[in-house]
N, C-alpha and C. Protein backbone atom coordinates (compact mmCIF):
# COMPACT_ATOMS: atom_id res chain seq x y z
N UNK A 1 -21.40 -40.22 -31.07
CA UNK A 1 -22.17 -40.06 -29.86
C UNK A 1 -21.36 -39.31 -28.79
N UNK A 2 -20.15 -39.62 -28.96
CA UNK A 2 -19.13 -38.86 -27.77
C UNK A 2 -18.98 -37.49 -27.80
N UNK A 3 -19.36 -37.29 -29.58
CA UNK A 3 -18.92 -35.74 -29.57
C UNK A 3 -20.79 -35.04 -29.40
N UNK A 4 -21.16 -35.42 -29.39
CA UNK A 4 -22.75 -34.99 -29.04
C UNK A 4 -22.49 -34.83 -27.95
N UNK A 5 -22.15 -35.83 -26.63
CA UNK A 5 -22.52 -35.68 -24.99
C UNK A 5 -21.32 -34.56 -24.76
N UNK A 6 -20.28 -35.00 -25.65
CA UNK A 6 -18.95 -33.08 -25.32
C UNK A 6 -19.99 -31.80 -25.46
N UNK A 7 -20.07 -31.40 -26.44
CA UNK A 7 -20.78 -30.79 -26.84
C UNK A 7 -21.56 -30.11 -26.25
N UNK A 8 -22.90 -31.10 -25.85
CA UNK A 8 -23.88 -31.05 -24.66
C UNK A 8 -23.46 -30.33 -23.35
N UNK A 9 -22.27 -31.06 -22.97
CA UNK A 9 -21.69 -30.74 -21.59
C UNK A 9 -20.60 -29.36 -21.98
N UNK A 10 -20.25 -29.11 -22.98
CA UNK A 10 -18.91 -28.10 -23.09
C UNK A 10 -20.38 -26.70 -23.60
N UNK A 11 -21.58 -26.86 -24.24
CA UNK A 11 -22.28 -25.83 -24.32
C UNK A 11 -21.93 -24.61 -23.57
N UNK A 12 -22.59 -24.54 -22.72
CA UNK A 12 -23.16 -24.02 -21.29
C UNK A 12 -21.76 -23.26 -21.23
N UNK A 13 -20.69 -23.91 -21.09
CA UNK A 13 -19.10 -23.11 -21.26
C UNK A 13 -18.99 -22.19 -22.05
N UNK A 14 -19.16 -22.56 -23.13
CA UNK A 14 -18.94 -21.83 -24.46
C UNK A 14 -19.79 -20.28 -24.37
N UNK A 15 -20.85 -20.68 -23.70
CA UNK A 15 -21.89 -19.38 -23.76
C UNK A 15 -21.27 -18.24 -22.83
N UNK A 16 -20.10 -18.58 -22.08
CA UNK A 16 -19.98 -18.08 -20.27
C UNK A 16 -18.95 -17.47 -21.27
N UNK A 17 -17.84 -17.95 -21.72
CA UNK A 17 -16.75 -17.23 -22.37
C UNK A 17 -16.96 -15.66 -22.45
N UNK A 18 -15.57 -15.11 -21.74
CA UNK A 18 -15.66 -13.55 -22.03
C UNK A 18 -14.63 -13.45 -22.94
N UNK A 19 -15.03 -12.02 -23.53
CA UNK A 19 -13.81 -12.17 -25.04
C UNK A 19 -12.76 -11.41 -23.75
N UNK A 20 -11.50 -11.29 -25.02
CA UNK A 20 -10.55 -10.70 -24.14
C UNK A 20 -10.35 -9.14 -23.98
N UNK A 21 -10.18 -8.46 -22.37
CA UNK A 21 -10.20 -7.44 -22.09
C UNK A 21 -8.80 -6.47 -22.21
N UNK A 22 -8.02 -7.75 -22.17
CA UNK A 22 -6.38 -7.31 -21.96
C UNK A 22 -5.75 -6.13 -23.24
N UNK A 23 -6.56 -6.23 -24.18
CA UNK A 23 -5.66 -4.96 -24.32
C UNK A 23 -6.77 -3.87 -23.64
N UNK A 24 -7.63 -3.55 -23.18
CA UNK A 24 -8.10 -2.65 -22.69
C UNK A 24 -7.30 -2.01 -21.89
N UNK A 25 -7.29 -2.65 -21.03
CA UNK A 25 -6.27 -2.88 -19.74
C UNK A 25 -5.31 -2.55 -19.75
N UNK A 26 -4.17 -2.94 -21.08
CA UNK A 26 -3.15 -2.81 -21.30
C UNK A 26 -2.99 -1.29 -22.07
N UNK A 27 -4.08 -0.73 -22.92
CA UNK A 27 -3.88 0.53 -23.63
C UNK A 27 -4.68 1.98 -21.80
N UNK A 28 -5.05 1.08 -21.27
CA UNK A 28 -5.27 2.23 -20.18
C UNK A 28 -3.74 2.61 -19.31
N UNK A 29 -3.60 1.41 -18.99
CA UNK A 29 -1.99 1.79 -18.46
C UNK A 29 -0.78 2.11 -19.36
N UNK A 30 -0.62 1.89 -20.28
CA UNK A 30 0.19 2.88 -21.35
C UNK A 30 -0.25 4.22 -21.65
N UNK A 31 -1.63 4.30 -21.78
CA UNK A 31 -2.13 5.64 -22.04
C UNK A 31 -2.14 5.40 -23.77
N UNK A 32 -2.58 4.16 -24.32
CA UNK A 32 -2.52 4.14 -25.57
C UNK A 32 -4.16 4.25 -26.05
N UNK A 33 -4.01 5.68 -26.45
CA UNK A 33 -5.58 6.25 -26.76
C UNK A 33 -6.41 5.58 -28.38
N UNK A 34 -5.00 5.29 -29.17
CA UNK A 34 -5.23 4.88 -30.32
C UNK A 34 -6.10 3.67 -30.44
N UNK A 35 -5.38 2.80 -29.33
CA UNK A 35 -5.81 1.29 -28.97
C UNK A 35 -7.18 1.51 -28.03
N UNK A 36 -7.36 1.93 -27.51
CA UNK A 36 -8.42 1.87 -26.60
C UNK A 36 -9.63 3.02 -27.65
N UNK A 37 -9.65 3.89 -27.83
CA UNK A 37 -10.38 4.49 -28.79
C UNK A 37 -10.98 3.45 -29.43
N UNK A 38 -10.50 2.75 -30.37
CA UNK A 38 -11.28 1.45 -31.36
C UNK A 38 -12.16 0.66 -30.42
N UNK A 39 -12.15 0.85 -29.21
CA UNK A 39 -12.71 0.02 -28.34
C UNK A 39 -14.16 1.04 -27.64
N UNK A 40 -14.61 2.36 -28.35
CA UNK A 40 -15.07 3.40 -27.67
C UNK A 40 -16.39 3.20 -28.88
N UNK A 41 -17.79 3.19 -28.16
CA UNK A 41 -19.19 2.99 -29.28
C UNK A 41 -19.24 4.41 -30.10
N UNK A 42 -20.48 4.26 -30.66
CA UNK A 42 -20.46 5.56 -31.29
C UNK A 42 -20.55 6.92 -30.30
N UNK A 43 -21.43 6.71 -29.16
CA UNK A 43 -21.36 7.76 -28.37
C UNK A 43 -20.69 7.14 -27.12
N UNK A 44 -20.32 7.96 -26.20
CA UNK A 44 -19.45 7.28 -25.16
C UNK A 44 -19.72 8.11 -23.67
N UNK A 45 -20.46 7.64 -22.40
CA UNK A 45 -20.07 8.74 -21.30
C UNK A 45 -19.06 8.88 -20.62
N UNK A 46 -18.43 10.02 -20.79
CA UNK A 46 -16.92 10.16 -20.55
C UNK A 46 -16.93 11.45 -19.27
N UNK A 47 -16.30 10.99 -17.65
CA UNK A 47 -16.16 11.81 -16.50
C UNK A 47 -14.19 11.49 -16.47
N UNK A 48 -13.69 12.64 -16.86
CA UNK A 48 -12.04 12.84 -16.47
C UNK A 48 -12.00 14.32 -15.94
N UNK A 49 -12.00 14.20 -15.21
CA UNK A 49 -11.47 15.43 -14.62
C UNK A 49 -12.50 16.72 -14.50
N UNK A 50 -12.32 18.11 -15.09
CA UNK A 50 -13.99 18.69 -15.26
C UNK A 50 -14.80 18.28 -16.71
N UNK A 51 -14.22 17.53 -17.33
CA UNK A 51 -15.30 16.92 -18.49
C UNK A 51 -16.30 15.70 -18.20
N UNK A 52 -17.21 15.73 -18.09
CA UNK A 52 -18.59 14.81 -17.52
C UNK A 52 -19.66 15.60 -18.99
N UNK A 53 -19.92 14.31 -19.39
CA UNK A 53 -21.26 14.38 -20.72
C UNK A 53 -21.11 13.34 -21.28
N UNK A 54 -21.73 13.26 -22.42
CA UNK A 54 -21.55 11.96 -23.25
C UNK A 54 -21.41 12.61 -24.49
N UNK A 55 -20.30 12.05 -25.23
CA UNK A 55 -19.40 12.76 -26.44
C UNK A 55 -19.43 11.68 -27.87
N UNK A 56 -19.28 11.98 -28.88
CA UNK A 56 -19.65 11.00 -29.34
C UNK A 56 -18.20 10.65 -29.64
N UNK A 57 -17.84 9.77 -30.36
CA UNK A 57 -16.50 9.02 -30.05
C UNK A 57 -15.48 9.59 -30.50
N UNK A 58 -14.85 10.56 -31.58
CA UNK A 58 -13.98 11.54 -31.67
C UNK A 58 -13.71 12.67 -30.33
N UNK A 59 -14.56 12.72 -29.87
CA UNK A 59 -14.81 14.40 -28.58
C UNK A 59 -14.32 13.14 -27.41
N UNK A 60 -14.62 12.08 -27.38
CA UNK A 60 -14.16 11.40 -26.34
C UNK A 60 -12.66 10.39 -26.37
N UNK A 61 -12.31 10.50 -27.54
CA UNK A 61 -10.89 10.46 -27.52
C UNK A 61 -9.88 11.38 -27.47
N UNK A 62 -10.57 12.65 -27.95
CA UNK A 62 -10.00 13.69 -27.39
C UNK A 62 -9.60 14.52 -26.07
N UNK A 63 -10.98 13.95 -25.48
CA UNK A 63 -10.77 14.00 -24.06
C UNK A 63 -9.70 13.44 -23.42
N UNK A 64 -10.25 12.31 -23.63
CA UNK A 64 -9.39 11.24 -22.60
C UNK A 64 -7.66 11.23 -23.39
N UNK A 65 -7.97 11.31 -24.98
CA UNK A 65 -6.15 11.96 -24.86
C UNK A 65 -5.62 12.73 -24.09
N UNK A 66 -6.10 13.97 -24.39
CA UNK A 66 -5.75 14.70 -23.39
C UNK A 66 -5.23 14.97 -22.34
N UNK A 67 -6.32 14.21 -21.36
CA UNK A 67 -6.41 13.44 -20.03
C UNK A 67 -4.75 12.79 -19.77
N UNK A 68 -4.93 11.60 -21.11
CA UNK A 68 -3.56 11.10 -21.13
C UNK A 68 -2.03 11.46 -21.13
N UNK A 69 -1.98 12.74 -22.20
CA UNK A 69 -1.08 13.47 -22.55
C UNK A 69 -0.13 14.58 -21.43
N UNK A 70 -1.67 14.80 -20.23
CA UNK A 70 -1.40 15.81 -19.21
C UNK A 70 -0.87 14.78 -18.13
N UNK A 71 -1.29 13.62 -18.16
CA UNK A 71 -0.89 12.38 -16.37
C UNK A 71 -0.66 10.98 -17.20
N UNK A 72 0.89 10.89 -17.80
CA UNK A 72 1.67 10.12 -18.11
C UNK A 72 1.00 8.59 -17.27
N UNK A 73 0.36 7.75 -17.51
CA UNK A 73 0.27 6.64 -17.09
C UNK A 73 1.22 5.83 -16.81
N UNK A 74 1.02 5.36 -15.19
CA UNK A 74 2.58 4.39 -15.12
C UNK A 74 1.94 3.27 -14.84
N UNK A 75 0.83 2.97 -14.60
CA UNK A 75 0.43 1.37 -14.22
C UNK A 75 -1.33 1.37 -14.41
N UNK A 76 -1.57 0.19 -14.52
CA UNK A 76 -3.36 0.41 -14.43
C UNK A 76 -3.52 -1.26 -13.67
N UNK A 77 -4.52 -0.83 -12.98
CA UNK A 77 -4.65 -2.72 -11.73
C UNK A 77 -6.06 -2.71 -11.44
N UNK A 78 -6.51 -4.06 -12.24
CA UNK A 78 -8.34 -4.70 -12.08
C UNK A 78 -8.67 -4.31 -10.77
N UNK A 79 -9.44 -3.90 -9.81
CA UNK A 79 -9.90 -4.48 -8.51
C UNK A 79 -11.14 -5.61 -8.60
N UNK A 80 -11.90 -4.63 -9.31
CA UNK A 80 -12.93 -5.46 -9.38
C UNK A 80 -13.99 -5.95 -10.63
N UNK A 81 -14.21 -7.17 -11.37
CA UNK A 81 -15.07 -6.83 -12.36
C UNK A 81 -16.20 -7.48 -12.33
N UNK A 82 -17.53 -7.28 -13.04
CA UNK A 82 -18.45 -8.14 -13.08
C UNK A 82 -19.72 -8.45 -14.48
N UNK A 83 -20.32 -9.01 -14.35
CA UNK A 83 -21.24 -9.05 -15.92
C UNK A 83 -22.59 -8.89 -15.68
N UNK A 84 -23.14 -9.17 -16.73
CA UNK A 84 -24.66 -8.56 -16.36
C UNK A 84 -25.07 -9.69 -16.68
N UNK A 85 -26.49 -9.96 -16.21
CA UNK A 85 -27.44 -11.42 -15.98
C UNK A 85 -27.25 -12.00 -17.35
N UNK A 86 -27.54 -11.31 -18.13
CA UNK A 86 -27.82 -11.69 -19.88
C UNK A 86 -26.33 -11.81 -20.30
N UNK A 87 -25.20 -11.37 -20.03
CA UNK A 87 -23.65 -11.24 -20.45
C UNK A 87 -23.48 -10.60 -21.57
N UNK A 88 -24.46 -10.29 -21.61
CA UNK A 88 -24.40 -8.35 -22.63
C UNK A 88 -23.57 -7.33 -22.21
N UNK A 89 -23.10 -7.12 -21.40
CA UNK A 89 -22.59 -6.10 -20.49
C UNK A 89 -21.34 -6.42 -19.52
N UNK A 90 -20.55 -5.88 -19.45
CA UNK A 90 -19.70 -6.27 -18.71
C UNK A 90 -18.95 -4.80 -18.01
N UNK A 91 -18.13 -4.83 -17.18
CA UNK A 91 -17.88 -3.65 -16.09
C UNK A 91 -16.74 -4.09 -15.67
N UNK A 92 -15.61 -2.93 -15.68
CA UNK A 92 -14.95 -3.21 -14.70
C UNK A 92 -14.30 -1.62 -13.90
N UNK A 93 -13.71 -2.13 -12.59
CA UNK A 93 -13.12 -0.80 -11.84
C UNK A 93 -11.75 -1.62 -11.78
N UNK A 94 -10.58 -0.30 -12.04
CA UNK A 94 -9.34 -0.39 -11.39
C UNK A 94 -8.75 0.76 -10.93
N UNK A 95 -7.68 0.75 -10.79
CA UNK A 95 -6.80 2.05 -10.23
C UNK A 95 -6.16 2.20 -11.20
N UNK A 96 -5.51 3.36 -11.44
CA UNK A 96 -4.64 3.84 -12.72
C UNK A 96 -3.56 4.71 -12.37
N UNK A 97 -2.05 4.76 -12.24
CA UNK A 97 -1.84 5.49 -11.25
C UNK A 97 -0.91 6.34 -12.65
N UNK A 98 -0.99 7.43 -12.74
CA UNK A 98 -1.01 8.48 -13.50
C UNK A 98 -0.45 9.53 -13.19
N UNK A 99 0.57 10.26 -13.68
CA UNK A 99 0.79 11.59 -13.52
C UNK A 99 1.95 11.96 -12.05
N UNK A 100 2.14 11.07 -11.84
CA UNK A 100 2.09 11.10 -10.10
C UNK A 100 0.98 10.71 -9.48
N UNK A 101 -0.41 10.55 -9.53
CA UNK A 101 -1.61 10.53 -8.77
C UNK A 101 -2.10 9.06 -9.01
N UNK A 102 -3.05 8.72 -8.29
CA UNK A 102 -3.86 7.59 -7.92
C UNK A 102 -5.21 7.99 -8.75
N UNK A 103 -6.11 7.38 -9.50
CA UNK A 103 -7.11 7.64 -10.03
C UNK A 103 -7.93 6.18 -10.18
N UNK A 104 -8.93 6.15 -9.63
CA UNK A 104 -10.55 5.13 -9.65
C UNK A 104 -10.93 5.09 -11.01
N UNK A 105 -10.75 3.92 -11.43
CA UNK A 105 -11.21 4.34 -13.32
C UNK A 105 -12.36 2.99 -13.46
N UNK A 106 -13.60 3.28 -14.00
CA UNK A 106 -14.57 2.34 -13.97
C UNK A 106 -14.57 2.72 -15.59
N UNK A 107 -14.88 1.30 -16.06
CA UNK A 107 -15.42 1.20 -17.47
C UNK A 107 -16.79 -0.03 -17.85
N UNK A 108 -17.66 0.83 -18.31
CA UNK A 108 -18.74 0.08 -18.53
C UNK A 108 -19.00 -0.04 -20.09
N UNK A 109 -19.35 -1.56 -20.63
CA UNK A 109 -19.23 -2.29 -21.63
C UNK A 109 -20.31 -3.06 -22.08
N UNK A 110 -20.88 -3.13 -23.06
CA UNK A 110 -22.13 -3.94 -23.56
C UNK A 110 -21.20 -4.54 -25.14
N UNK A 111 -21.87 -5.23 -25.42
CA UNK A 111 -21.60 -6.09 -26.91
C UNK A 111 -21.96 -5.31 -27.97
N UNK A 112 -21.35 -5.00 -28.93
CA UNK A 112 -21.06 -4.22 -30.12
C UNK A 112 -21.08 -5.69 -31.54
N UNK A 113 -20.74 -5.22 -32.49
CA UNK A 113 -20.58 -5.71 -33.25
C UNK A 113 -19.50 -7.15 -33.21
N UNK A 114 -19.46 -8.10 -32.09
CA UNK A 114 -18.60 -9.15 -32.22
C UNK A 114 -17.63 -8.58 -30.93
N UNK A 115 -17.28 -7.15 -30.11
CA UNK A 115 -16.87 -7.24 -29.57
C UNK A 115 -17.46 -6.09 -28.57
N UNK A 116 -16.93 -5.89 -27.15
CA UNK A 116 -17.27 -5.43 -26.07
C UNK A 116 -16.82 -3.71 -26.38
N UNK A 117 -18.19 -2.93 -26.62
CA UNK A 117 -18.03 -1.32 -26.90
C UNK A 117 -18.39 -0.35 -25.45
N UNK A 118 -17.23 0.23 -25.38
CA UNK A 118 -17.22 1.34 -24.06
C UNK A 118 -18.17 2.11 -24.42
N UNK A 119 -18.88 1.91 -23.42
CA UNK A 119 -20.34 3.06 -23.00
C UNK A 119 -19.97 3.87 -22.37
N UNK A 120 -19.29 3.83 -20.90
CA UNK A 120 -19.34 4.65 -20.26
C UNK A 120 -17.64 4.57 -19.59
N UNK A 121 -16.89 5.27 -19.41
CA UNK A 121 -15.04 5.83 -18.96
C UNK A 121 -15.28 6.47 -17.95
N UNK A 122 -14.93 6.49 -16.37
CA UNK A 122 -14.91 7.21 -15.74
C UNK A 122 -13.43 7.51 -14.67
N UNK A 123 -12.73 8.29 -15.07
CA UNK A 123 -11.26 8.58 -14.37
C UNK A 123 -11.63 10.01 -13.27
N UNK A 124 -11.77 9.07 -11.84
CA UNK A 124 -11.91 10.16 -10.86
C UNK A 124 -10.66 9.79 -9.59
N UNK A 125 -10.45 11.03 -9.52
CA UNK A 125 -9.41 11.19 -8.25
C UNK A 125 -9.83 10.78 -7.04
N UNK A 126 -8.85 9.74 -6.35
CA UNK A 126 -8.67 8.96 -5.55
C UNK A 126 -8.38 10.20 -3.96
């Protein structure tokens, strides 16, 4: 009976759980394209610099390598994140500070196969 009323009461928790973002996070501020790529859907909308379209996921690791290869990443920092009503979706903005420069990087996320697939990458100058 005890583990029924846990259960009952730990539900509702269980449903709220976000998987984990940290290597996202962690392959944006390294600039580890390899790691974050596996994390990119089949098509992806990708704004770095003058590239803005939606690429399908090879053209958008290429990009954003690129991206990477040209502004050495030295740090990446959450500001802000949030989820969507259903928790299908999830979002976040941080700063990325790169190259020498400051850059606004938003990433938008829906549920994939068991884990959270980048829809949309956006690295714009601060």
């Amino acid at each position: 009976m005890k583990s029924l009323i846990f259960l009952l009461v730990m539900a509702p928790s269980f449903a709220l759980m976000q998987p984990n973002l940290e290597p996202i996070k962690k392959a944006l501020s390294k600039g580890d394209i390899e790691t974050l790529s596996t994390y990119f859907d089949e098509t992806v909308e990708i704004a770095v610099g003058e590239n803005e379209d939606i690429y399908d996921k090879a053209q958008a690791k290429d990009i954003v390598g690129r991206f990477f290869a040209d502004n050495a990443p030295k740090t990446f920092s959450e500001v802000h994140k949030g989820t969507s009503k259903g928790n299908d979706a999830q979002y976040f903005i941080g700063n990325l500070v790169a190259g020498g420069k400051s850059y606004r990087t938003y990433l938008f996320m829906k549920v994939g196969s068991e884990k959270y697939l980048i829809q949309e990458l956006r690295i714009e100058s601060e």
